[in-house]
Protein backbone atom coordinates (compact mmCIF):
# COMPACT_ATOMS: atom_id res chain seq x y z
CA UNK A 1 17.21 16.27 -12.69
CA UNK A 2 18.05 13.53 -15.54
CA UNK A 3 14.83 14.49 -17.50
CA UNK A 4 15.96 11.66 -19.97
CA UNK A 5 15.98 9.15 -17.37
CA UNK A 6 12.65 10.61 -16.06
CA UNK A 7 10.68 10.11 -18.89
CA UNK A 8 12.17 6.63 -19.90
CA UNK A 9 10.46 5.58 -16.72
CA UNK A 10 7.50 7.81 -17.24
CA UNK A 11 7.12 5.97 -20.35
CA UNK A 12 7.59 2.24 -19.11
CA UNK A 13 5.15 3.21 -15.68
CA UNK A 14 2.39 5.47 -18.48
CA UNK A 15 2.39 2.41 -20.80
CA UNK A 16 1.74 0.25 -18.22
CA UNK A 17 -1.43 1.79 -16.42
CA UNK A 18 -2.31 2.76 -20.46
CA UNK A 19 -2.74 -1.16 -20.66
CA UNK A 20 -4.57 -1.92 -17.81
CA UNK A 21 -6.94 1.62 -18.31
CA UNK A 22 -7.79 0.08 -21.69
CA UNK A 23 -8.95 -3.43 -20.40
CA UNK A 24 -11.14 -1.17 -18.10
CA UNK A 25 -12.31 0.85 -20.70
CA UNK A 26 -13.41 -1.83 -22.70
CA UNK A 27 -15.38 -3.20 -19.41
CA UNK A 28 -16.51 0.26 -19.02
CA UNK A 29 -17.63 0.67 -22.85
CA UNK A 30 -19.58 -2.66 -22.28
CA UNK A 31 -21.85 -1.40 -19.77
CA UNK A 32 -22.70 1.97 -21.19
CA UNK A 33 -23.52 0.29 -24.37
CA UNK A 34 -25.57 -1.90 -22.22
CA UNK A 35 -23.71 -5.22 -23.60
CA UNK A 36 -23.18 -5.94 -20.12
CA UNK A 37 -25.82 -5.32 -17.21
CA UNK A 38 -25.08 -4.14 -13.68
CA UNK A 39 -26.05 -7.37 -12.54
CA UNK A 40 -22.89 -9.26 -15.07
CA UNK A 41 -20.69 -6.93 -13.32
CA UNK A 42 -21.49 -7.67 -10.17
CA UNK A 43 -21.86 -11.56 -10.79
CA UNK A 44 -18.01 -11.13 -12.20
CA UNK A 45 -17.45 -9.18 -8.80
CA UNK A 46 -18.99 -12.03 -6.62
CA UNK A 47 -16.73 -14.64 -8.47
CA UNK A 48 -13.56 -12.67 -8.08
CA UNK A 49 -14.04 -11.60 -4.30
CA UNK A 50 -15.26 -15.31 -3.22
CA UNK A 51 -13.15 -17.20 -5.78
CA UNK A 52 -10.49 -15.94 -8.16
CA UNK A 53 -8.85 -13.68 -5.84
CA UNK A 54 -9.03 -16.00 -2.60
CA UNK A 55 -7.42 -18.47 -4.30
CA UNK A 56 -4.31 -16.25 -5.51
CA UNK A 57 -4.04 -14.94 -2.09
CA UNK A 58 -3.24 -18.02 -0.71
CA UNK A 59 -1.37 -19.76 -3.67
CA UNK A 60 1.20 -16.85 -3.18
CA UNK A 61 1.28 -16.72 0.20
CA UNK A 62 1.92 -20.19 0.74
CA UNK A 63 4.35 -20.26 -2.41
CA UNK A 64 5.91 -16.94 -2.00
CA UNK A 65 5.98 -15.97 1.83
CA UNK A 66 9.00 -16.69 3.77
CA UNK A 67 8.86 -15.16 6.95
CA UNK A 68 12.90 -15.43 7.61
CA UNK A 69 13.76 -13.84 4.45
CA UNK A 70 11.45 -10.60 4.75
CA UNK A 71 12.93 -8.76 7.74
CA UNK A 72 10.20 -7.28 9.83
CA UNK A 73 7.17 -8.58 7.82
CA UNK A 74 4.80 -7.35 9.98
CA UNK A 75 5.51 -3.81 9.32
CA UNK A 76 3.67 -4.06 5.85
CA UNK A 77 0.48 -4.44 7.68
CA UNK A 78 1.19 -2.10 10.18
CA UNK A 79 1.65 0.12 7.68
CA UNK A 80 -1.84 -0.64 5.69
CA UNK A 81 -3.47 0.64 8.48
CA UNK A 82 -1.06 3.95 9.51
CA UNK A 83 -0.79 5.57 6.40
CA UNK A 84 -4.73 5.61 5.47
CA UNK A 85 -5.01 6.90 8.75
CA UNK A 86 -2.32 9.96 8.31
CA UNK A 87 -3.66 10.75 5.59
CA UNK A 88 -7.44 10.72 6.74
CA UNK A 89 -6.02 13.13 9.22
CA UNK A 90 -4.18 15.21 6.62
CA UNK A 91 -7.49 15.36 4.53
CA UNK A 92 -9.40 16.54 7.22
CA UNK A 93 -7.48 19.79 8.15
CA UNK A 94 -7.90 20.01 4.35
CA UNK A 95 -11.95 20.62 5.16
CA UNK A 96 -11.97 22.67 8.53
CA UNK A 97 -13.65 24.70 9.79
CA UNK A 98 -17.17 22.38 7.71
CA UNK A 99 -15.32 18.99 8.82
CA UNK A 100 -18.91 17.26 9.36
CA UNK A 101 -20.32 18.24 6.17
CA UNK A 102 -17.31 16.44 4.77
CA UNK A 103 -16.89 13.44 6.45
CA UNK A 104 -17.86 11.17 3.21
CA UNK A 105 -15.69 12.81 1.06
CA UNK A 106 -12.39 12.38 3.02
CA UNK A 107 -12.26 8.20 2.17
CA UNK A 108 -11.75 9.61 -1.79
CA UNK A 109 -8.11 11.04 -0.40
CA UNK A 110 -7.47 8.52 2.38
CA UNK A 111 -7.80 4.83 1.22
CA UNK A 112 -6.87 3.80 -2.73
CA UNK A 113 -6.95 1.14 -5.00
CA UNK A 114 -4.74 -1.54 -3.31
CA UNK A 115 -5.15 -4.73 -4.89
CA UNK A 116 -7.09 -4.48 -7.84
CA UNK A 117 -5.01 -1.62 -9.35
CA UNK A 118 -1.35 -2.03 -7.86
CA UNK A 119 -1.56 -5.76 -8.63
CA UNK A 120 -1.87 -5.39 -12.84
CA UNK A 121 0.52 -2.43 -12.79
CA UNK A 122 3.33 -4.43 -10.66
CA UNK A 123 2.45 -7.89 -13.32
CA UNK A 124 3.55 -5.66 -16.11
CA UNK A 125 6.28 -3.20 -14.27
CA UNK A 126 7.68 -6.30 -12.49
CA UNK A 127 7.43 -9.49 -14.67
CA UNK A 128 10.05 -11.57 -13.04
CA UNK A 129 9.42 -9.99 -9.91
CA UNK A 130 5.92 -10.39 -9.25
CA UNK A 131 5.43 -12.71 -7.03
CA UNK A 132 7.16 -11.06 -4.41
CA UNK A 133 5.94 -8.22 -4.94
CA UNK A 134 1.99 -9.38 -4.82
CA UNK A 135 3.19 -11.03 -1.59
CA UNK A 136 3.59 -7.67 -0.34
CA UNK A 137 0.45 -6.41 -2.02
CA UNK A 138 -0.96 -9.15 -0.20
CA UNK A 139 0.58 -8.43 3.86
CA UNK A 140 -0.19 -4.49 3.15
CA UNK A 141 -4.23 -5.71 2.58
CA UNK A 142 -4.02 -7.87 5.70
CA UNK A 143 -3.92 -4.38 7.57
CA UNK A 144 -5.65 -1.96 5.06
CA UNK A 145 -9.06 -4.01 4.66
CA UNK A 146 -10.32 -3.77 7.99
CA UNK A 147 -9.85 0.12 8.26
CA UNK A 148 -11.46 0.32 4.67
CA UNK A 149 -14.31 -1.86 5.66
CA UNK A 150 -14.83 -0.10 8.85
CA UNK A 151 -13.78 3.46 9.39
CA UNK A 152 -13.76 3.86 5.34
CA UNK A 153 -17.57 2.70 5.31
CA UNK A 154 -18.67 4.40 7.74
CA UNK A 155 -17.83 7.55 6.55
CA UNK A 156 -18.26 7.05 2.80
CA UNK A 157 -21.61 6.12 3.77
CA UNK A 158 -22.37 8.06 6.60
CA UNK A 159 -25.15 10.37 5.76
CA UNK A 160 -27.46 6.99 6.23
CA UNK A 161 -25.88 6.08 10.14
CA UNK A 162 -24.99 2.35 8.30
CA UNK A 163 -24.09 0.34 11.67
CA UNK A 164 -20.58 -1.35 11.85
CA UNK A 165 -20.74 -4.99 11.80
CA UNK A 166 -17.20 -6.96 12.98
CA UNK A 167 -18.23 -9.72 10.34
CA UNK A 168 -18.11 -7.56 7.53
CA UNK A 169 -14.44 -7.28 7.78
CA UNK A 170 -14.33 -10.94 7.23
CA UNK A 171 -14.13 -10.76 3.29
CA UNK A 172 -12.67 -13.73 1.55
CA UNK A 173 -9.96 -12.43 0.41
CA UNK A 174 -8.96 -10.88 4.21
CA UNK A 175 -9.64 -14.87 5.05
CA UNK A 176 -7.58 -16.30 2.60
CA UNK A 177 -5.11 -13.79 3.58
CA UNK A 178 -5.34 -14.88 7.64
CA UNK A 179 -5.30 -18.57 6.55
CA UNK A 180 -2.19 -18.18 4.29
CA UNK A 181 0.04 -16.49 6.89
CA UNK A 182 -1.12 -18.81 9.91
CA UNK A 183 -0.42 -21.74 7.78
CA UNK A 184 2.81 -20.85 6.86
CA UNK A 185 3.61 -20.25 10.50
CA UNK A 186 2.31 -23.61 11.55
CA UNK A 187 4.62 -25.40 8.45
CA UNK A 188 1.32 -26.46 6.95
CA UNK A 189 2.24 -24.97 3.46
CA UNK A 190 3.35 -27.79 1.34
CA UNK A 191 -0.27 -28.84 -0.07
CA UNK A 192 0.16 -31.64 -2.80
CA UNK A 193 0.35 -30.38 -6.50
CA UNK A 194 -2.89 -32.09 -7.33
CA UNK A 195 -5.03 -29.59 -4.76
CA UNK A 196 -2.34 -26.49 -5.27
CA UNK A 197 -2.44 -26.16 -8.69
CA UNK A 198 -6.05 -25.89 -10.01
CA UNK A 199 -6.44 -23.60 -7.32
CA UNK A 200 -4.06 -21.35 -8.63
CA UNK A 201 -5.02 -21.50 -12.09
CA UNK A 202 -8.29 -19.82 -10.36
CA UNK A 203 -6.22 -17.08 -8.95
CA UNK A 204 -4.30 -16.13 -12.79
CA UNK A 205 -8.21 -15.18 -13.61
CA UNK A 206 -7.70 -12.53 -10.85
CA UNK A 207 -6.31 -9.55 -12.08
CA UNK A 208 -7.59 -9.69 -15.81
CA UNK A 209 -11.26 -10.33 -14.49
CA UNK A 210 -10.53 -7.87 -11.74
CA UNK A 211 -9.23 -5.07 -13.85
CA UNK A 212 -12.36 -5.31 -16.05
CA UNK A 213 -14.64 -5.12 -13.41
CA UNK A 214 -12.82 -1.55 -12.34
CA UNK A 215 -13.23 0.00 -15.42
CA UNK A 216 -17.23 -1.81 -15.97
CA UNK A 217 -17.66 -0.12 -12.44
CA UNK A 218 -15.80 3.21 -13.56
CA UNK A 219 -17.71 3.38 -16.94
CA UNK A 220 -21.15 3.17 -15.39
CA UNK A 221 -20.77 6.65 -13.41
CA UNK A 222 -22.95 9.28 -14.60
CA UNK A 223 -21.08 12.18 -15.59
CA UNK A 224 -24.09 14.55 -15.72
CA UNK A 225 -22.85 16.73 -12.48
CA UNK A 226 -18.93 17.46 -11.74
CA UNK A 227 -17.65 17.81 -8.58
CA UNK A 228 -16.62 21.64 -7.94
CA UNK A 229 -13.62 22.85 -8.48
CA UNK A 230 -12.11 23.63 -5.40
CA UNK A 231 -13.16 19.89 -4.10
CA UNK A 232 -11.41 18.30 -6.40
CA UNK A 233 -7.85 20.43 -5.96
CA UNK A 234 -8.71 19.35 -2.03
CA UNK A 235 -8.51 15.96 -2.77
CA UNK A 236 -6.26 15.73 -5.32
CA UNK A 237 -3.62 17.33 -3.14
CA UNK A 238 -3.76 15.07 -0.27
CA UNK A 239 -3.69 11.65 -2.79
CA UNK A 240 -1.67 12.45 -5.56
CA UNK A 241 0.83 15.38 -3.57
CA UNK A 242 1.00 14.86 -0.21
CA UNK A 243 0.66 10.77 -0.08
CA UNK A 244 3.65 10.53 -2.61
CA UNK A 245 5.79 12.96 -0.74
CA UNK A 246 5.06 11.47 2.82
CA UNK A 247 6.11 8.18 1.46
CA UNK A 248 8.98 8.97 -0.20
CA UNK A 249 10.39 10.86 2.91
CA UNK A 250 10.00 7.92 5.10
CA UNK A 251 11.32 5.34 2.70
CA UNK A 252 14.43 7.86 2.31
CA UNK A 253 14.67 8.49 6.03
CA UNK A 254 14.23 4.53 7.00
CA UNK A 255 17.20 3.73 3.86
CA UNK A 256 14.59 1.29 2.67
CA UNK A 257 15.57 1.92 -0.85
CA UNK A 258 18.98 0.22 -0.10
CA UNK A 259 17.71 -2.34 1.97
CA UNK A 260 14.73 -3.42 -0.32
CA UNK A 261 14.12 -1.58 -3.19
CA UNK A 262 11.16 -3.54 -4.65
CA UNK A 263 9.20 -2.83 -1.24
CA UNK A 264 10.25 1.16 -2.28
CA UNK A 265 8.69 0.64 -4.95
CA UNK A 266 5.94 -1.00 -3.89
CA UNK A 267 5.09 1.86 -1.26
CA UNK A 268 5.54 4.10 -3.70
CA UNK A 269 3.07 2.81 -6.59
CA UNK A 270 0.60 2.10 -2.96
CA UNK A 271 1.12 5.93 -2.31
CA UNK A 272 0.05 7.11 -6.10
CA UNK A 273 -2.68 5.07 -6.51
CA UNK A 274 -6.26 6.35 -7.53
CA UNK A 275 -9.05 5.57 -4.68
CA UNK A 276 -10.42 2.32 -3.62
CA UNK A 277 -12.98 1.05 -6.10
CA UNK A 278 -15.27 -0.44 -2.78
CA UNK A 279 -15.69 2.96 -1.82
CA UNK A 280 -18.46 3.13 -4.79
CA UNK A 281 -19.76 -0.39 -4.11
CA UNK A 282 -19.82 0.59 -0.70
CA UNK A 283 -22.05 3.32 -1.44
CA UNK A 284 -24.39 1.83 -4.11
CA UNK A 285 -24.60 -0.71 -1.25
CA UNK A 286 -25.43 1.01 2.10
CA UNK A 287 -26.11 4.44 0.38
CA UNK A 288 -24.52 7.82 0.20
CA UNK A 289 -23.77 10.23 -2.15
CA UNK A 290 -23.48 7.97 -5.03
CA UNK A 291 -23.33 11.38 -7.75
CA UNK A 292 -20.29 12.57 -5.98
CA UNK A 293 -18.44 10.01 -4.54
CA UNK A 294 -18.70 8.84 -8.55
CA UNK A 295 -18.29 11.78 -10.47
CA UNK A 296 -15.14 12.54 -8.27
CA UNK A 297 -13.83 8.90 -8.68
CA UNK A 298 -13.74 9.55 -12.20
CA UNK A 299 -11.71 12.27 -12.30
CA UNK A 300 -9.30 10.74 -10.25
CA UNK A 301 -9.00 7.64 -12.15
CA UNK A 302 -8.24 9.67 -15.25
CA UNK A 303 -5.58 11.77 -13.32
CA UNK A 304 -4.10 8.52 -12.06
CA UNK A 305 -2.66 7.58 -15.82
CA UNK A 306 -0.55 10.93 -15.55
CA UNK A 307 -0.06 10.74 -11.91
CA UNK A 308 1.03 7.13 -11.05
CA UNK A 309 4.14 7.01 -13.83
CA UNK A 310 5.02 10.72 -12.59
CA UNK A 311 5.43 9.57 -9.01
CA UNK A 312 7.33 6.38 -10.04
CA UNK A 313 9.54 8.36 -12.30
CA UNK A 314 10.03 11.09 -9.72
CA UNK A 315 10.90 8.55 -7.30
CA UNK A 316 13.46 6.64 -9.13
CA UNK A 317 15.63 10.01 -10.00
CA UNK A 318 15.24 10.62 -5.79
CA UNK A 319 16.72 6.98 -5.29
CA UNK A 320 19.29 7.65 -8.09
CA UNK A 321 20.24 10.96 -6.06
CA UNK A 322 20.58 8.88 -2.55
């Protein structure tokens, strides 16, 4: 292994997530010192899930997406919704023979951060890039938010039997997201400057505002009661082993380091990421096990600042060796 190439990356990916875990600490300091009240945060959150991040959704779409240019677009998608699913089914061998005294913990290994956190991290790892690459951000959502909303919900919140409901899949951003692509099919996408651009000077509040949100949310978990130990290895293994590994196999397998190696990438940072910050609102919302669900999501988060550069920088000396 070039260890000297593997820790020049290391350092790039670590400083990185370093930045955007200290604009979420700060968020997260906020709260605890009670500058900022739960009901701030979640007036931020309304504003960013109905406004900000709608409208950079469909400013990049219809800026960015080109349908003849990305071979097989619709395999990002597809793939939002496989790979949660694997690995749901990975994590639960992972708790057999007490599967149904499990069930809520197994969205913790099985559906992560895909927007809020992969979007800041590719800004800074991918400056000229970007665009492109929060297109694909974008198409991988278009599949992953209706499994998160459904089959993640209903087991993250399952010890209080919440009932599905079709229209809660119908989030803003999974609008925006329908509208973009359908109007880029239909040639619709050339909207005058006057409408486009204040609406995506709304979307460039997206990822600071959204980044401080994560850590206000983070920062307001009580910390009183750890997760034991042997959960957390469970867990741990599935997200930050076995999801890197899985992915890197079938990017090396389908060549698609060769063929696009910012999408690698992309699936790669996906695969590393800590879990999905709705899985707390989800619970706070509909109930759960709020204790565990947020003492665990701490310790992953923390984890994630080592683990997400160490996957990248493993990742790049595979490429290098392929």
């Amino acid at each position: 292994m070039n260890f000297s190439l593997f820790w020049q990356i290391f350092d790039n990916m670590f400083i990185a997530v370093g930045k955007i875990f200290l604009v979420a600490f700060i968020g997260g300091i906020l709260v605890r010192r009670k500058v900022l009240s739960r009901e701030h945060i979640q007036g931020l959150s309304e504003a960013t899930v109905k406004v900000f991040l709608p409208s950079l959704v469909i400013t990049n779409i219809l800026s960015t997406f080109k349908p003849a240019s990305i071979g097989n677009w619709w395999i990002l998608p597809l793939v939002g919704i496989v790979a949660p699913m694997i690995l749901l089914g990975i994590a639960m061998l992972f708790f057999l023979p007490n599967l149904k005294q499990n069930l809520s913990k197994l969205p913790l290994a099985s559906f992560q951060n895909a927007g809020y956190l992969v979007l800041p991290v590719g800004q800074i790892i991918f400056p000229e890039q970007f665009d492109q690459f929060a297109l694909y951000v974008f198409l991988f959502l278009l599949g992953f938010t209706p499994i998160l909303w459904s089959i993640g919900k209903m087991l993250i919140t399952k010890e209080h039997e919440e009932k599905f409901r079709i229209k809660g899949l119908f989030t803003p951003p999974f609008v925006a997201n329908i509208l973009g692509v359908v109007m880029v099919f239909l040639h619709l996408n050339k909207i005058p400057a006057i409408i486009f651009e204040p609406i995506e000077l709304l979307g460039k509040a997206t990822i600071p505002v959204a980044t401080f949100i994560l850590g206000a949310t983070i920062g307001a978990i009580s910390l009183k009661k750890l997760p034991n130990f042997w959960l957390v290895t469970k867990l741990i293994s599935v997200k930050y082993i076995l999801s890197p590994i899985l992915t890197i196999s079938i990017i090396l397998l389908l060549k698609l380091q060769v063929t696009n190696p910012l999408m690698a990438d992309f699936l790669v940072i996906e695969s590393s990421a800590a879990p999905a910050a709705n899985l707390i609102v989800m619970v706070r919302k509909y109930g759960g096990d709020e204790q565990l669900t947020a003492s665990m999501m701490f310790i992953m988060y923390v984890m994630a600042i080592v683990t997400m550069p160490m996957s990248l920088a493993i990742w790049r000396i595979i490429e290098k060796m392929f």
